[in-house]
PDB file of N, CA and C in Angstrom:
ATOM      1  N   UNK A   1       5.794  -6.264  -4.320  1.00  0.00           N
ATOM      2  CA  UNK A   1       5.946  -7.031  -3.096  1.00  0.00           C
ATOM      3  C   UNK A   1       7.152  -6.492  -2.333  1.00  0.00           C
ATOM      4  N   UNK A   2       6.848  -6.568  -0.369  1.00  0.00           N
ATOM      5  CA  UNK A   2       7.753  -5.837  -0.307  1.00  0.00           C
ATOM      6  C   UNK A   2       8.154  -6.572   0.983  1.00  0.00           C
ATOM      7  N   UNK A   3       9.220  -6.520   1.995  1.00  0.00           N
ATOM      8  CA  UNK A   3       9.244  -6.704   3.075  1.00  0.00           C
ATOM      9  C   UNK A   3       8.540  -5.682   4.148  1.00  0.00           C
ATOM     10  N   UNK A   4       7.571  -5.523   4.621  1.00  0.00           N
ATOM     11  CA  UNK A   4       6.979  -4.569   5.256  1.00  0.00           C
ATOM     12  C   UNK A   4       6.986  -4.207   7.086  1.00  0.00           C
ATOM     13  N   UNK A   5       7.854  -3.992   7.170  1.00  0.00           N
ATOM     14  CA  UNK A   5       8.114  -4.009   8.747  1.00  0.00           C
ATOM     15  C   UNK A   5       7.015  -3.838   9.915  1.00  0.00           C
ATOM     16  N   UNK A   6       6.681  -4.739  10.909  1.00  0.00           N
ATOM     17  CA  UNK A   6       5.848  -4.512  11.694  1.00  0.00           C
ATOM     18  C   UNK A   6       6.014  -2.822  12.749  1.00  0.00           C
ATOM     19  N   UNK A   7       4.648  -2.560  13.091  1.00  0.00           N
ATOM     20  CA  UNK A   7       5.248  -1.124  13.564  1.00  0.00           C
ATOM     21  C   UNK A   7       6.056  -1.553  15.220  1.00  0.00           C
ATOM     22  N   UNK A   8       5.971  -2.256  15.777  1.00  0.00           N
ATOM     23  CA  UNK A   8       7.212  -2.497  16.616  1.00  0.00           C
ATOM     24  C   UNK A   8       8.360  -2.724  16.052  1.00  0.00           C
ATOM     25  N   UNK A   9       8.806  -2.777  14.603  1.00  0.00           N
ATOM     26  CA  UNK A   9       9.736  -3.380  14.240  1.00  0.00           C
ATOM     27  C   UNK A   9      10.356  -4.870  14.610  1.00  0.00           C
ATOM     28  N   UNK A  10       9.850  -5.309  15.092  1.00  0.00           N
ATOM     29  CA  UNK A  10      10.068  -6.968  15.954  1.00  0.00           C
ATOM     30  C   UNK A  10      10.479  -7.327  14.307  1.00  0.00           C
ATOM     31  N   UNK A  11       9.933  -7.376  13.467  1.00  0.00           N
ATOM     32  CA  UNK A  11       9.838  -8.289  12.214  1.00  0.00           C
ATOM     33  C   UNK A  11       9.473  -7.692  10.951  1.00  0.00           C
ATOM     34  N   UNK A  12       9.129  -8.331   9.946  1.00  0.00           N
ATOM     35  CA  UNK A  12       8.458  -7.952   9.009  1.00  0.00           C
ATOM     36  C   UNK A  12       7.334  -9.219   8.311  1.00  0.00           C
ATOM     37  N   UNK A  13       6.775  -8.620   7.042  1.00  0.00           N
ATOM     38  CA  UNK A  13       5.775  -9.802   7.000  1.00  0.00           C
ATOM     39  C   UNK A  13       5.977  -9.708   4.971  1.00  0.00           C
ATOM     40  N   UNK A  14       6.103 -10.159   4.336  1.00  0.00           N
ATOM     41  CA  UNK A  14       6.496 -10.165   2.791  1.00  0.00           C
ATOM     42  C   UNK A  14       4.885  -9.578   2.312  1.00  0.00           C
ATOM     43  N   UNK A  15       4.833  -8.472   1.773  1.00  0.00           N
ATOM     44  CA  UNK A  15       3.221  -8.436   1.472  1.00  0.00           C
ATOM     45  C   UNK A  15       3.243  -7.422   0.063  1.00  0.00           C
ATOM     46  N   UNK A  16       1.874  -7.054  -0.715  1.00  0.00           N
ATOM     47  CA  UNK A  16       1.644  -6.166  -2.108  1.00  0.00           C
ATOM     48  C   UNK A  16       2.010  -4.740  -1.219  1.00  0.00           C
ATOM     49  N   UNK A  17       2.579  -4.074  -1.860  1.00  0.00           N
ATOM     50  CA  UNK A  17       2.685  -2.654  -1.310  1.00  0.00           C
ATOM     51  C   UNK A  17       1.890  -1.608  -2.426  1.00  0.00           C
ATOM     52  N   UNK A  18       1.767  -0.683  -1.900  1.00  0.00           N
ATOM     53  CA  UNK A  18       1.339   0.779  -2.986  1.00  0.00           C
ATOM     54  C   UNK A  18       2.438   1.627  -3.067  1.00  0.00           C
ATOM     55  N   UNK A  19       3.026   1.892  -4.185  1.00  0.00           N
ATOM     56  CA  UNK A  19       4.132   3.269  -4.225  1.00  0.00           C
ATOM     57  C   UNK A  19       3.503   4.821  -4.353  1.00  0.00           C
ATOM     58  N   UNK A  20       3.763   5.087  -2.684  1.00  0.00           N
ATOM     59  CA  UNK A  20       3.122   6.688  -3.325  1.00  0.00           C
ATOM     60  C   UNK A  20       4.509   7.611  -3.382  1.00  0.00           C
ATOM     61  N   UNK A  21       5.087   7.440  -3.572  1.00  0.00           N
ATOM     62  CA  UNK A  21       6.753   7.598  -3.903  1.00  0.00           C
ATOM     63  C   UNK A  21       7.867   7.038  -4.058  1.00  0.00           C
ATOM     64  N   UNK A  22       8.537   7.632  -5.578  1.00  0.00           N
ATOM     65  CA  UNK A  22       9.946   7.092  -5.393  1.00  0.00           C
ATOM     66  C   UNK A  22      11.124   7.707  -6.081  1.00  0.00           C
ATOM     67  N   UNK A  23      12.172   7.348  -5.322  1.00  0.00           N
ATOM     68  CA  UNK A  23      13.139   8.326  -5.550  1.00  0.00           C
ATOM     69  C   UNK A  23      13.991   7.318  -5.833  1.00  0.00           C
ATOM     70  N   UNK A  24      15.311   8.125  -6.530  1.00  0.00           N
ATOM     71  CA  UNK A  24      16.421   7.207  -6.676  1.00  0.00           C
ATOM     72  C   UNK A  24      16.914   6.151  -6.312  1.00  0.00           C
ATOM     73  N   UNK A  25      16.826   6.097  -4.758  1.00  0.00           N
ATOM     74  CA  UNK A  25      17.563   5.104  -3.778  1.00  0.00           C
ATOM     75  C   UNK A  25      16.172   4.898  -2.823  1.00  0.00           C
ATOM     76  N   UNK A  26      15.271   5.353  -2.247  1.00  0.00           N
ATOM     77  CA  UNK A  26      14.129   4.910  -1.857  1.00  0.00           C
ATOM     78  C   UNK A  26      12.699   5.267  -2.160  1.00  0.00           C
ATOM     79  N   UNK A  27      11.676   4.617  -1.724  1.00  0.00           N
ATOM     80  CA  UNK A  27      10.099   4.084  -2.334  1.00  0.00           C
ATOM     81  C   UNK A  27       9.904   4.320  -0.965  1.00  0.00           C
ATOM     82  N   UNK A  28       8.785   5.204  -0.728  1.00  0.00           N
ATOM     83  CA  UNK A  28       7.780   5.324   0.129  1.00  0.00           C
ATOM     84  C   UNK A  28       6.398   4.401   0.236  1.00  0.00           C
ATOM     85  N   UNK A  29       5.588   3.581   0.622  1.00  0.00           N
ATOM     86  CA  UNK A  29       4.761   2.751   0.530  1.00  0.00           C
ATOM     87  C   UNK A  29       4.001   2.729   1.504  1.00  0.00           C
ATOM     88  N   UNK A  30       2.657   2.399   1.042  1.00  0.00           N
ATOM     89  CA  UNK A  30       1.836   2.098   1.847  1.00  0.00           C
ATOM     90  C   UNK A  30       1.364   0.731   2.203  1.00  0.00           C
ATOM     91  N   UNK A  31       0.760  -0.521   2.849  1.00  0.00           N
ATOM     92  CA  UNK A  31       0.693  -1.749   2.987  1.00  0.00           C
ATOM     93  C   UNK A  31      -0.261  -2.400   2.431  1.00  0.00           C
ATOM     94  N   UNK A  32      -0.930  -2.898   1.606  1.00  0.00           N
ATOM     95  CA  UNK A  32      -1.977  -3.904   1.174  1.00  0.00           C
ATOM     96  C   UNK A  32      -1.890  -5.256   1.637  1.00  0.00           C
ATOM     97  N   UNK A  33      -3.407  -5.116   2.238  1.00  0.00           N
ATOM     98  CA  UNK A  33      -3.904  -6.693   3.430  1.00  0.00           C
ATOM     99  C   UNK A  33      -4.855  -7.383   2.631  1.00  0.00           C
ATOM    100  N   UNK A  34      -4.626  -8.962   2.506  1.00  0.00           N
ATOM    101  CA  UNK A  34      -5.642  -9.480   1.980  1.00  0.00           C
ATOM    102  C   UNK A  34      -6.773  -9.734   3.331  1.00  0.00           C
ATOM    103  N   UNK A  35      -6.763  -9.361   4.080  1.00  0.00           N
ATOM    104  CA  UNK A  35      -7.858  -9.564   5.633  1.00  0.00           C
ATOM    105  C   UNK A  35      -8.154  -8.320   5.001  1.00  0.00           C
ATOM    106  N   UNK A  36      -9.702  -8.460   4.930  1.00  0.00           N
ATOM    107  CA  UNK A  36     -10.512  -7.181   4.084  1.00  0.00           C
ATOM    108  C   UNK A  36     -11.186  -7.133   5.689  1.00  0.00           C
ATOM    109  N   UNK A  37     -10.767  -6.854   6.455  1.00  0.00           N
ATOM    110  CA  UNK A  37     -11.115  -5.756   7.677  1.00  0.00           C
ATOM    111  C   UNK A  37     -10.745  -4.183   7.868  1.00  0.00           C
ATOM    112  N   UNK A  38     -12.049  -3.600   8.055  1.00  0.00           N
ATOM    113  CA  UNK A  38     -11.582  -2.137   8.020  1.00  0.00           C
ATOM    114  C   UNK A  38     -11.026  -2.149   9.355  1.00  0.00           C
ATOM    115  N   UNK A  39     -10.589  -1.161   9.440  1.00  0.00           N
ATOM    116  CA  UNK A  39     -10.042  -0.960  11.473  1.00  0.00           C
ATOM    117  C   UNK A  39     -10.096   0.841  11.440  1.00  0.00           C
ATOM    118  N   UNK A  40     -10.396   1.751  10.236  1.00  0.00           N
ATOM    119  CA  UNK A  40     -10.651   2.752  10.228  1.00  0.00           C
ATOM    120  C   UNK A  40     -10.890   3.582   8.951  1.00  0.00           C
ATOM    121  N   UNK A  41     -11.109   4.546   9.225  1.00  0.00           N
ATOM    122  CA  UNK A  41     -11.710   5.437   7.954  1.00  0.00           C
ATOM    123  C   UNK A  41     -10.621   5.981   6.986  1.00  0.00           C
ATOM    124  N   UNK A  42      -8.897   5.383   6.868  1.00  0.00           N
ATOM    125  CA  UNK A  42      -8.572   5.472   5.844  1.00  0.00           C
ATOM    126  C   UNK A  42      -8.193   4.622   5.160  1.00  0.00           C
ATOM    127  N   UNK A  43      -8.922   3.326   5.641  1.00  0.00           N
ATOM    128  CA  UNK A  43      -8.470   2.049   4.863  1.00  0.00           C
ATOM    129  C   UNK A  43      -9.029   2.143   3.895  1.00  0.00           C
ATOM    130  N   UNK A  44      -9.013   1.410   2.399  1.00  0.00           N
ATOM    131  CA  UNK A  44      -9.713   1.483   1.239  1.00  0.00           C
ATOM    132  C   UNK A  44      -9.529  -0.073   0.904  1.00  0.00           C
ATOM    133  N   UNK A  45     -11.077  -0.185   0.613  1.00  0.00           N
ATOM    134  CA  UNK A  45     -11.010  -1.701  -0.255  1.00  0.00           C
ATOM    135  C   UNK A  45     -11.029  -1.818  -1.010  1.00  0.00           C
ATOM    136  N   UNK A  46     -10.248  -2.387  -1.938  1.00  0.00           N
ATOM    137  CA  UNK A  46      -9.599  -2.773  -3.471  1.00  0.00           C
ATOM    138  C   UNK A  46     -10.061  -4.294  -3.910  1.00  0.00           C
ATOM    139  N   UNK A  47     -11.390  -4.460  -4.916  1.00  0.00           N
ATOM    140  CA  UNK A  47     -11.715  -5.251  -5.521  1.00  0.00           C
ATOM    141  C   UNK A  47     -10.469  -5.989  -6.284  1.00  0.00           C
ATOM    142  N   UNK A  48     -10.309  -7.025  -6.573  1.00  0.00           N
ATOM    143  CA  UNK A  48      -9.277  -7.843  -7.404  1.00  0.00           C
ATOM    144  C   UNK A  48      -9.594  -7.447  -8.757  1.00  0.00           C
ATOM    145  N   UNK A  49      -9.284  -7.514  -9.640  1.00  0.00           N
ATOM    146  CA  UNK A  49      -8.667  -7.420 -11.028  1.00  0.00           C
ATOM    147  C   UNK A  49      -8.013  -7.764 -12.148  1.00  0.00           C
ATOM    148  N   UNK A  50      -8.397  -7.850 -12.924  1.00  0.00           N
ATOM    149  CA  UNK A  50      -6.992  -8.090 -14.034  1.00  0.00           C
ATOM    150  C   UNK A  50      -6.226  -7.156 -13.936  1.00  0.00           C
ATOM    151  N   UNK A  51      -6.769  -5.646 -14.036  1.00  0.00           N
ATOM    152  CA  UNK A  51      -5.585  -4.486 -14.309  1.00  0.00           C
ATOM    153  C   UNK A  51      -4.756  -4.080 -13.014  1.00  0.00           C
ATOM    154  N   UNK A  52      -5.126  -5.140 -11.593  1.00  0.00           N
ATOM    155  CA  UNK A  52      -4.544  -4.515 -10.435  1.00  0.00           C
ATOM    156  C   UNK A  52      -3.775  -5.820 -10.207  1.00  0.00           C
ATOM    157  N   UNK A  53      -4.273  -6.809 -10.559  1.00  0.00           N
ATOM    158  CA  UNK A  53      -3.480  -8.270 -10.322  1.00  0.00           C
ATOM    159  C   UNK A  53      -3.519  -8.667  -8.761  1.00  0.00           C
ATOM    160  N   UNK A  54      -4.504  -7.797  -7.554  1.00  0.00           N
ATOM    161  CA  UNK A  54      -4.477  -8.494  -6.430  1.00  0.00           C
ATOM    162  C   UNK A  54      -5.295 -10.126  -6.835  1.00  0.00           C
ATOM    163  N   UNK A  55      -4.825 -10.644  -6.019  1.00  0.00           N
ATOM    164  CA  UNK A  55      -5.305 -12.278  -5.780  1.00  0.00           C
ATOM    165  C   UNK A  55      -6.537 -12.271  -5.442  1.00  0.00           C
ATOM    166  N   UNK A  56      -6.774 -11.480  -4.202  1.00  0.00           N
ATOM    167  CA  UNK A  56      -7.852 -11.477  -3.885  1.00  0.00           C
ATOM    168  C   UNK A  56      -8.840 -10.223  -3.664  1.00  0.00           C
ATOM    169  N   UNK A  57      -9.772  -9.752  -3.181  1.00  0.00           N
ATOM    170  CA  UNK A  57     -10.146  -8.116  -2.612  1.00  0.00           C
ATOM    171  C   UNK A  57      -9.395  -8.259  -1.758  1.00  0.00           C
ATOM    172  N   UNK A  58      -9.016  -6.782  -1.556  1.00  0.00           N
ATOM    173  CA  UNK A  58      -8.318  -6.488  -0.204  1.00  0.00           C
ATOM    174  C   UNK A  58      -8.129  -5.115   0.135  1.00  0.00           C
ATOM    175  N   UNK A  59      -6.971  -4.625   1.088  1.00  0.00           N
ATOM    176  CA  UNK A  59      -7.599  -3.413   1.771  1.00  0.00           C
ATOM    177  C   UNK A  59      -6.256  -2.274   1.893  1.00  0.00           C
ATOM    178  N   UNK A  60      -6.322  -0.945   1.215  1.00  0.00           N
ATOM    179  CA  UNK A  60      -5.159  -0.626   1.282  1.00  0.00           C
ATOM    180  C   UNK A  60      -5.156   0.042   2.614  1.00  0.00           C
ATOM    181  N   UNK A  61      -3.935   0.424   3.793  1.00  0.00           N
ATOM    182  CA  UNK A  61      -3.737   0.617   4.691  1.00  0.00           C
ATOM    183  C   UNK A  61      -3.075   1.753   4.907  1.00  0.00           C
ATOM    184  N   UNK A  62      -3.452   2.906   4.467  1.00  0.00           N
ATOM    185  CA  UNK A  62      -2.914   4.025   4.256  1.00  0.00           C
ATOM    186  C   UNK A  62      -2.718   4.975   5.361  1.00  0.00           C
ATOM    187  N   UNK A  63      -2.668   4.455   6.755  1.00  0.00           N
ATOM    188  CA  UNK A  63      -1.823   5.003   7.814  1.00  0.00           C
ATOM    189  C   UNK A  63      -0.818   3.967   8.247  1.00  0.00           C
ATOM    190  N   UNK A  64      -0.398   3.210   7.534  1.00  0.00           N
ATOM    191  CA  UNK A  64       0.287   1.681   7.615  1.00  0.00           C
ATOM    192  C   UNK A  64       1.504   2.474   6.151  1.00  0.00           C
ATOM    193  N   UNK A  65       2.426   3.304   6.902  1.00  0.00           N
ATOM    194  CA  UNK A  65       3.527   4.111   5.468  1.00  0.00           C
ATOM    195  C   UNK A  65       4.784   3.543   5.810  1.00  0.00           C
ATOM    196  N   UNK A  66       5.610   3.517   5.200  1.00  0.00           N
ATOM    197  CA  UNK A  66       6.924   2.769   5.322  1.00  0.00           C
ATOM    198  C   UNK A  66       8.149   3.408   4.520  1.00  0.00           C
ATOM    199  N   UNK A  67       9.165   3.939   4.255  1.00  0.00           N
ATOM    200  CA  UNK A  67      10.169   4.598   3.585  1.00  0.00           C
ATOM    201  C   UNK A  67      11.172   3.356   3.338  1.00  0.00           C
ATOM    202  N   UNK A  68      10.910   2.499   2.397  1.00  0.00           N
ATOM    203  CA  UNK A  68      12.486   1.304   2.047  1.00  0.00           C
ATOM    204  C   UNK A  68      13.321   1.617   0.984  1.00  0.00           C
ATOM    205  N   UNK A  69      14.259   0.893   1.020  1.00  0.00           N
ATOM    206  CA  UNK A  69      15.281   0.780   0.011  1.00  0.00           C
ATOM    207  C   UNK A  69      14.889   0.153  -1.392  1.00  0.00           C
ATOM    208  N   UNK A  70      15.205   0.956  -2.292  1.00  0.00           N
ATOM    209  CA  UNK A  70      14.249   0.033  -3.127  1.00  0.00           C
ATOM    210  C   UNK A  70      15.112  -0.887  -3.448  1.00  0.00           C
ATOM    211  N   UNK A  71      16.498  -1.835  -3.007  1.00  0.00           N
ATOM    212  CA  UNK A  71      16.735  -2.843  -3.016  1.00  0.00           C
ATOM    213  C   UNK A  71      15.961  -4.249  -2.220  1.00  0.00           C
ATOM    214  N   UNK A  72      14.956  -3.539  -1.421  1.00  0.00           N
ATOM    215  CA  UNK A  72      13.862  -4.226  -1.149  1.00  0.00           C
ATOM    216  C   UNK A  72      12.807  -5.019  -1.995  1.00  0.00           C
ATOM    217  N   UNK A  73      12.498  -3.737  -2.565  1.00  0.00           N
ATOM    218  CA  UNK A  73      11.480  -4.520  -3.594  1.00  0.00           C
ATOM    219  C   UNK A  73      11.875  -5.968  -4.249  1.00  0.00           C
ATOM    220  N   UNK A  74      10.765  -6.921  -4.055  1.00  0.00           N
ATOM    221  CA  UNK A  74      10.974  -8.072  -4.972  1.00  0.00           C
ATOM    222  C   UNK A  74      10.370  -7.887  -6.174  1.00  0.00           C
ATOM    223  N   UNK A  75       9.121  -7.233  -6.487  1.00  0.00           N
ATOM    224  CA  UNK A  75       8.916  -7.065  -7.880  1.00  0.00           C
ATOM    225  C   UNK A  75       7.330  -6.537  -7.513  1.00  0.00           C
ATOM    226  N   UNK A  76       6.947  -5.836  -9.214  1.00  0.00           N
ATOM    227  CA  UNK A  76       5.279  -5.224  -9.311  1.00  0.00           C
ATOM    228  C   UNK A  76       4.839  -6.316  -9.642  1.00  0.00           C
ATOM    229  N   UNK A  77       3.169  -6.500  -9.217  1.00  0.00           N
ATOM    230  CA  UNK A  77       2.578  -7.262  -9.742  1.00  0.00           C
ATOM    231  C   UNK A  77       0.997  -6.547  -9.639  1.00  0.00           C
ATOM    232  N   UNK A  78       0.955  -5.034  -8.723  1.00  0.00           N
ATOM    233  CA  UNK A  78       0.015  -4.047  -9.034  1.00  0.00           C
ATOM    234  C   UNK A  78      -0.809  -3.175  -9.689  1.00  0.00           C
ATOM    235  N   UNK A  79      -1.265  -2.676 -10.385  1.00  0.00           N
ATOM    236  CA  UNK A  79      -1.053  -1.217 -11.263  1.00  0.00           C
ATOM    237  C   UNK A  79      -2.552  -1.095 -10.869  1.00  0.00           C
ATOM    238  N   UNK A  80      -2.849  -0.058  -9.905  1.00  0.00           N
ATOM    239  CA  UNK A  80      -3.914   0.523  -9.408  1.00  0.00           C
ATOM    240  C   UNK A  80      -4.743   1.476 -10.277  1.00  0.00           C
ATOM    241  N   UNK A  81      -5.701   0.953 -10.356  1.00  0.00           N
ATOM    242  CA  UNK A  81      -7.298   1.690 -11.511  1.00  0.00           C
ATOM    243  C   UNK A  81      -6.994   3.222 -10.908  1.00  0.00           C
ATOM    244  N   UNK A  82      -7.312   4.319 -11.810  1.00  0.00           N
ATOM    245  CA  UNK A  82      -7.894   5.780 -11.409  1.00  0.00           C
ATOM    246  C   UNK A  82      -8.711   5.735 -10.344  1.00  0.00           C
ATOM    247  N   UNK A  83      -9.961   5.090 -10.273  1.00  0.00           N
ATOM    248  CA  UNK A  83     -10.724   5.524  -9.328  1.00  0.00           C
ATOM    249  C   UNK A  83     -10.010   5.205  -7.767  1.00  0.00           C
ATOM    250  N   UNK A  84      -9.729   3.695  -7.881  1.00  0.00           N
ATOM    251  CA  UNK A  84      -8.831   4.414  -6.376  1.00  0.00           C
ATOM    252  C   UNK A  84      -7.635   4.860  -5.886  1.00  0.00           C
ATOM    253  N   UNK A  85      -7.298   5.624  -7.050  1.00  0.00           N
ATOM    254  CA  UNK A  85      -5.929   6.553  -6.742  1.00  0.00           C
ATOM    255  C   UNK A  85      -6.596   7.984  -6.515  1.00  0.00           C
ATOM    256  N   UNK A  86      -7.457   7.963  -7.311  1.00  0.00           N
ATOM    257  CA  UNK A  86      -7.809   9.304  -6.992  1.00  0.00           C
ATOM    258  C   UNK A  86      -9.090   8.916  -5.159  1.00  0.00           C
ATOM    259  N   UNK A  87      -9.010   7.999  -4.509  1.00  0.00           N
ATOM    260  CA  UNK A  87      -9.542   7.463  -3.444  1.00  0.00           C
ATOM    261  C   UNK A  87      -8.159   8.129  -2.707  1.00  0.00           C
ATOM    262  N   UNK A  88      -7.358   7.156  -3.164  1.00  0.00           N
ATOM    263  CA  UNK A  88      -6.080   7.365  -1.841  1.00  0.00           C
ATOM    264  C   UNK A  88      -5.731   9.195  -1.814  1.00  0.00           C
ATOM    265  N   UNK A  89      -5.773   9.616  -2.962  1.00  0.00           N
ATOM    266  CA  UNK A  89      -4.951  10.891  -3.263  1.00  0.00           C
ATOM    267  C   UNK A  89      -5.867  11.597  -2.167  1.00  0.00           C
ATOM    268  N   UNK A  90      -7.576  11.284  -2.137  1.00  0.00           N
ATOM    269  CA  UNK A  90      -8.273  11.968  -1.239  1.00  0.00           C
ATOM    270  C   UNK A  90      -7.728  11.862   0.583  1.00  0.00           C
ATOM    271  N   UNK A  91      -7.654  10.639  -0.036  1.00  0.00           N
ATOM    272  CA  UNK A  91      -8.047  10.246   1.966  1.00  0.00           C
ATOM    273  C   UNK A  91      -6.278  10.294   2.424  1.00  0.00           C
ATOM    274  N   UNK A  92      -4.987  10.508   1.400  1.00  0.00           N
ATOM    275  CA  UNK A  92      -4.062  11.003   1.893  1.00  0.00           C
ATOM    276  C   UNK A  92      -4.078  12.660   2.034  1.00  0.00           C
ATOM    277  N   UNK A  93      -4.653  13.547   1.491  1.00  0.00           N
ATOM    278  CA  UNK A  93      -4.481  14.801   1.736  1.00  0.00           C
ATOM    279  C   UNK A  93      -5.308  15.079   3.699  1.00  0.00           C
ATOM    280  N   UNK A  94      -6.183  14.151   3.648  1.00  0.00           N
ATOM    281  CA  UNK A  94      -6.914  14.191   5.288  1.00  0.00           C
ATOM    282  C   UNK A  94      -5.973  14.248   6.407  1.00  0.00           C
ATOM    283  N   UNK A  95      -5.329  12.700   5.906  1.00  0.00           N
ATOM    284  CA  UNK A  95      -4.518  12.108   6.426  1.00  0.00           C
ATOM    285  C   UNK A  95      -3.121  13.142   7.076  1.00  0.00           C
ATOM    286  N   UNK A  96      -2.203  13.883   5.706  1.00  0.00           N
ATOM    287  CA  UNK A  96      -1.324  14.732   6.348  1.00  0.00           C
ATOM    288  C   UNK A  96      -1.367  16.255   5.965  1.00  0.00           C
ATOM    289  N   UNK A  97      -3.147  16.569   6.131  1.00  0.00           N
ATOM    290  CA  UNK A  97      -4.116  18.308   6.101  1.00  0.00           C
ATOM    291  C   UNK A  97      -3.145  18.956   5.419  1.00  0.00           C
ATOM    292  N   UNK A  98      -3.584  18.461   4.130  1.00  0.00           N
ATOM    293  CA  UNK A  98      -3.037  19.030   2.833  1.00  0.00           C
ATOM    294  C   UNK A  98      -4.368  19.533   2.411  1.00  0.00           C
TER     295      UNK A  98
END
């Protein structure tokens, strides 16, 4: 869970994040929405789980990236299945034509 800044920056909104990096002093992240609306072709929908612990289905937002402090983080409550990591790993190489 993370504080996730709106892209105007006006605010933020407390929400599940994805770590697709982390370093010493900061975590790169992507945003997870429980509004299972696509709005484009690199969103991914993530069934709920025991082994992922979302609450509900929902949708990862993987042009929705963020660089925080990881004094941000409030805590994991994630751990994302293979199949859609190896989803994101795809639709991030599109994303920055890797």
């Amino acid at each position: 869970m993370v504080p996730f800044p709106f892209t105007d920056l006006s605010g933020y909104k407390l929400r599940p994040a994805l770590v697709l990096y982390d370093s010493k002093l900061d975590t790169i992240v992507c945003f997870i929405s429980s509004v299972q609306k696509i709005t484009g072709e690199f969103d991914l929908v993530v069934l709920k789980s025991n082994v992922n612990g979302l609450k509900v289905d929902s949708v990862i937002k993987l042009t929705k990236i963020a660089t925080l402090s990881k004094d941000l983080i409030i805590g994991k409550i994630v751990e994302l299945e293979e199949v859609y990591l190896k989803e994101v790993d795809g639709k991030l190489k599109i994303i920055f034509n890797l």
